[in-house]
Protein backbone atom coordinates (compact mmCIF):
# COMPACT_ATOMS: atom_id res chain seq x y z
CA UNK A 1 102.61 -22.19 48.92
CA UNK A 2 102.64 -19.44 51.34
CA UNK A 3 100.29 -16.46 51.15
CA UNK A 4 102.56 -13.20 51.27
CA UNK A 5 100.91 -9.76 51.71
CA UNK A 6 101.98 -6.33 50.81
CA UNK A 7 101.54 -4.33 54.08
CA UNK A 8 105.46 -4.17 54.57
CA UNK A 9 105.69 -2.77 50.81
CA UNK A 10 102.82 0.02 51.53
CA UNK A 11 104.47 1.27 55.12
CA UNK A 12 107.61 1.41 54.01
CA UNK A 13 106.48 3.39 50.57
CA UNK A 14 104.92 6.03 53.31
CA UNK A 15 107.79 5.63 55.59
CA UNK A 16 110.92 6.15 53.48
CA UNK A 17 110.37 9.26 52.13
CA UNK A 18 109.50 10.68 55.53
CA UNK A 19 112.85 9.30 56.63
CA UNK A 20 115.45 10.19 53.63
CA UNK A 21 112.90 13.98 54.40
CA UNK A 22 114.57 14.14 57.97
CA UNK A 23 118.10 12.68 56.61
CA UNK A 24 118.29 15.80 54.54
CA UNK A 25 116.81 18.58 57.20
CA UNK A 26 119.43 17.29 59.35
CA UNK A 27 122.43 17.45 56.88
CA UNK A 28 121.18 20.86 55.58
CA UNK A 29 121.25 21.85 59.66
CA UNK A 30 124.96 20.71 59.98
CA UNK A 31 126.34 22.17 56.79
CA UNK A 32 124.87 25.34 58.28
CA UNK A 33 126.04 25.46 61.91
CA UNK A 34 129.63 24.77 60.41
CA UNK A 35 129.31 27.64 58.93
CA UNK A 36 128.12 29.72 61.41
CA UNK A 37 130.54 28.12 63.57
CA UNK A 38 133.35 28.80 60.97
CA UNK A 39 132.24 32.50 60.56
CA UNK A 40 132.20 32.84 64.56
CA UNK A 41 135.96 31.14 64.85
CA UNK A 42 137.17 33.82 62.05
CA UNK A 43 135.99 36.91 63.85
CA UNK A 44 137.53 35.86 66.98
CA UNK A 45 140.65 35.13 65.11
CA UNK A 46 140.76 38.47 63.72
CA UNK A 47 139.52 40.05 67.11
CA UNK A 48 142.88 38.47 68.69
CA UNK A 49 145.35 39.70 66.06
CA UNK A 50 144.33 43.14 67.23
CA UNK A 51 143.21 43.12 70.75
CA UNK A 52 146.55 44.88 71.97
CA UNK A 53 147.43 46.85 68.82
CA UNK A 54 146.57 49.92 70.72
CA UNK A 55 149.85 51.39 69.10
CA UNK A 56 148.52 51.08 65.87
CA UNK A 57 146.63 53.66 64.32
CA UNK A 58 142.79 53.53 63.05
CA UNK A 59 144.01 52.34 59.28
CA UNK A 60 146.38 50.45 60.13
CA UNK A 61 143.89 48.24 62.37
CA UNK A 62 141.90 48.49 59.66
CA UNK A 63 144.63 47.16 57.45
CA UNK A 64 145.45 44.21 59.63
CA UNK A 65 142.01 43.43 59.99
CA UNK A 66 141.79 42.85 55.87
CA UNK A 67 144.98 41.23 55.67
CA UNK A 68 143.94 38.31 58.39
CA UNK A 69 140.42 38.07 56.56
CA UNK A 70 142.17 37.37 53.14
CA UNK A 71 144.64 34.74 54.46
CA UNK A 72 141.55 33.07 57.03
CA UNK A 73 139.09 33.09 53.76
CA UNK A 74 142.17 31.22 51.91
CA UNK A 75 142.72 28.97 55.00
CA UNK A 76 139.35 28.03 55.68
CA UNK A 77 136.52 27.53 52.62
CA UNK A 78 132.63 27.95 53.81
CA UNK A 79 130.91 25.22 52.40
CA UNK A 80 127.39 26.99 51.14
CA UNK A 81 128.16 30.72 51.35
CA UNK A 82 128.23 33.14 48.54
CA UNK A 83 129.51 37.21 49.50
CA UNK A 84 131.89 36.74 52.58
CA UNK A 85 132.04 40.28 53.67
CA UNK A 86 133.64 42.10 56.51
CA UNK A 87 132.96 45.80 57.83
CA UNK A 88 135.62 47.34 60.30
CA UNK A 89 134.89 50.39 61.90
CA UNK A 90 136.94 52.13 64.82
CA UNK A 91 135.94 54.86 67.15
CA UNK A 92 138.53 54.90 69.78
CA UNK A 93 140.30 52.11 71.74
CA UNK A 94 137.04 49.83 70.06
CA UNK A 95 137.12 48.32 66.76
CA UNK A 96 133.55 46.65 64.96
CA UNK A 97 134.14 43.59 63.15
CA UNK A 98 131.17 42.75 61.18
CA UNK A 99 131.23 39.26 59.33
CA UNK A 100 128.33 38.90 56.71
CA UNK A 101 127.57 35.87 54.23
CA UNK A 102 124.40 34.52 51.80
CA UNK A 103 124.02 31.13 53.29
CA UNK A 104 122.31 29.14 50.63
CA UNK A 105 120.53 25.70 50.44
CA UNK A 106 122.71 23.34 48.53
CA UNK A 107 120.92 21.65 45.38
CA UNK A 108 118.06 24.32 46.39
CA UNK A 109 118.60 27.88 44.95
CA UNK A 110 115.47 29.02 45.84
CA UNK A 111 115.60 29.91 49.61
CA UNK A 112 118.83 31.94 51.14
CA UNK A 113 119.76 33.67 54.18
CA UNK A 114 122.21 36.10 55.72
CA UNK A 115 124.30 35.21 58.36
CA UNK A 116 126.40 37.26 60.34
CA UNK A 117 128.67 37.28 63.21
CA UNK A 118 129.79 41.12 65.11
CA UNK A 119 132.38 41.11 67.41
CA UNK A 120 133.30 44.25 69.81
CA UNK A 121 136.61 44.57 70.97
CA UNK A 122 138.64 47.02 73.27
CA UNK A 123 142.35 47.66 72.49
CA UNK A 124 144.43 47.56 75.52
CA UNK A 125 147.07 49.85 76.05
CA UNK A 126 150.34 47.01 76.91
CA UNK A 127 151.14 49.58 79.98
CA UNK A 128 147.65 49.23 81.16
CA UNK A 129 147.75 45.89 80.69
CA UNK A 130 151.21 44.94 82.60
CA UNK A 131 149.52 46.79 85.34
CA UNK A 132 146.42 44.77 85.78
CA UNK A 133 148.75 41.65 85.57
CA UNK A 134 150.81 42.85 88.04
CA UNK A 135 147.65 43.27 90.39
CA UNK A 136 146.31 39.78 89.50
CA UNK A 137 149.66 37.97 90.21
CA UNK A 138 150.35 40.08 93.75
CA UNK A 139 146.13 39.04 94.58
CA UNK A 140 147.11 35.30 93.96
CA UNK A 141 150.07 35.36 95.99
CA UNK A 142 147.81 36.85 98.49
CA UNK A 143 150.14 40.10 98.84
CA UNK A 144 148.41 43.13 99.51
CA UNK A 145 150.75 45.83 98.02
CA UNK A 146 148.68 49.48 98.06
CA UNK A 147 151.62 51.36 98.64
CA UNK A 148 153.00 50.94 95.08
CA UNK A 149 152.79 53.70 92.13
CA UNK A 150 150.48 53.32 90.04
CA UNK A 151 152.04 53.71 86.17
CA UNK A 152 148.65 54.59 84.61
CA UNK A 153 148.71 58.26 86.39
């Protein structure tokens, strides 16, 4: 009969822990960044619904801004966040989106963080904008046109 010792037994009773340790760090990590990631995708969504509401006034930016968070919190569910909050504040052509969340450890209640993604954006006035198009276009088609009125004046 053959002689079998229990060296693979003892490194692997050292060993697995270690590794199911790192399995877990490196779900935790992932559940995480899609979060983040998710938070950072729904500010720039909401940043594009108003870039060139320049029309609008300050509560009604406000107003769209709160409308597109309730149907993008309904479209897309956070996986470990408790408190999804936004702030919106306007002082001029720039509106302040402020998305804020408690990230929590899954199966671990004991350790939390906030997360948070800002996002600064400009309205642009659609006249304004037409404008700088029409400059862009005439520069690709290499046309040199300074003899033009300019509509912002």
């Amino acid at each position: 009969m053959k002689e079998v010792s229990g060296s693979y037994t003892v490194e692997a009773s050292a060993l697995v822990p270690f590794l199911l340790a790192v399995c877990v760090i490196f779900i935790y990590l992932g559940i995480y960044s899609y979060d983040k990631t998710l938070m950072i995708q729904d500010v720039n969504a909401i940043a594009a619904m108003i870039k060139d509401e320049k029309s609008a006034g300050d509560k009604d930016v406000i107003t769209i801004c709160e409308e597109a968070f309730s149907k993008i919190k309904k479209e897309h569910p956070y996986i470990s966040t408790d408190n999804l909050r936004m702030d919106v504040s306007v002082k001029g052509n720039k509106v302040f989106i402020r998305l804020s969340a408690e990230w929590k450890f899954p199966l671990y209640r004991g350790y939390g963080r906030t997360i948070y993604k800002e996002r600064e954006i400009k309205r642009i006035n659609p006249i304004e904008k037409m404008y700088l198009t029409d400059i862009l276009m005439d520069s690709f088609k290499g046309e040199n046109n300074d003899n033009r009125d300019d509509i912002r004046d």
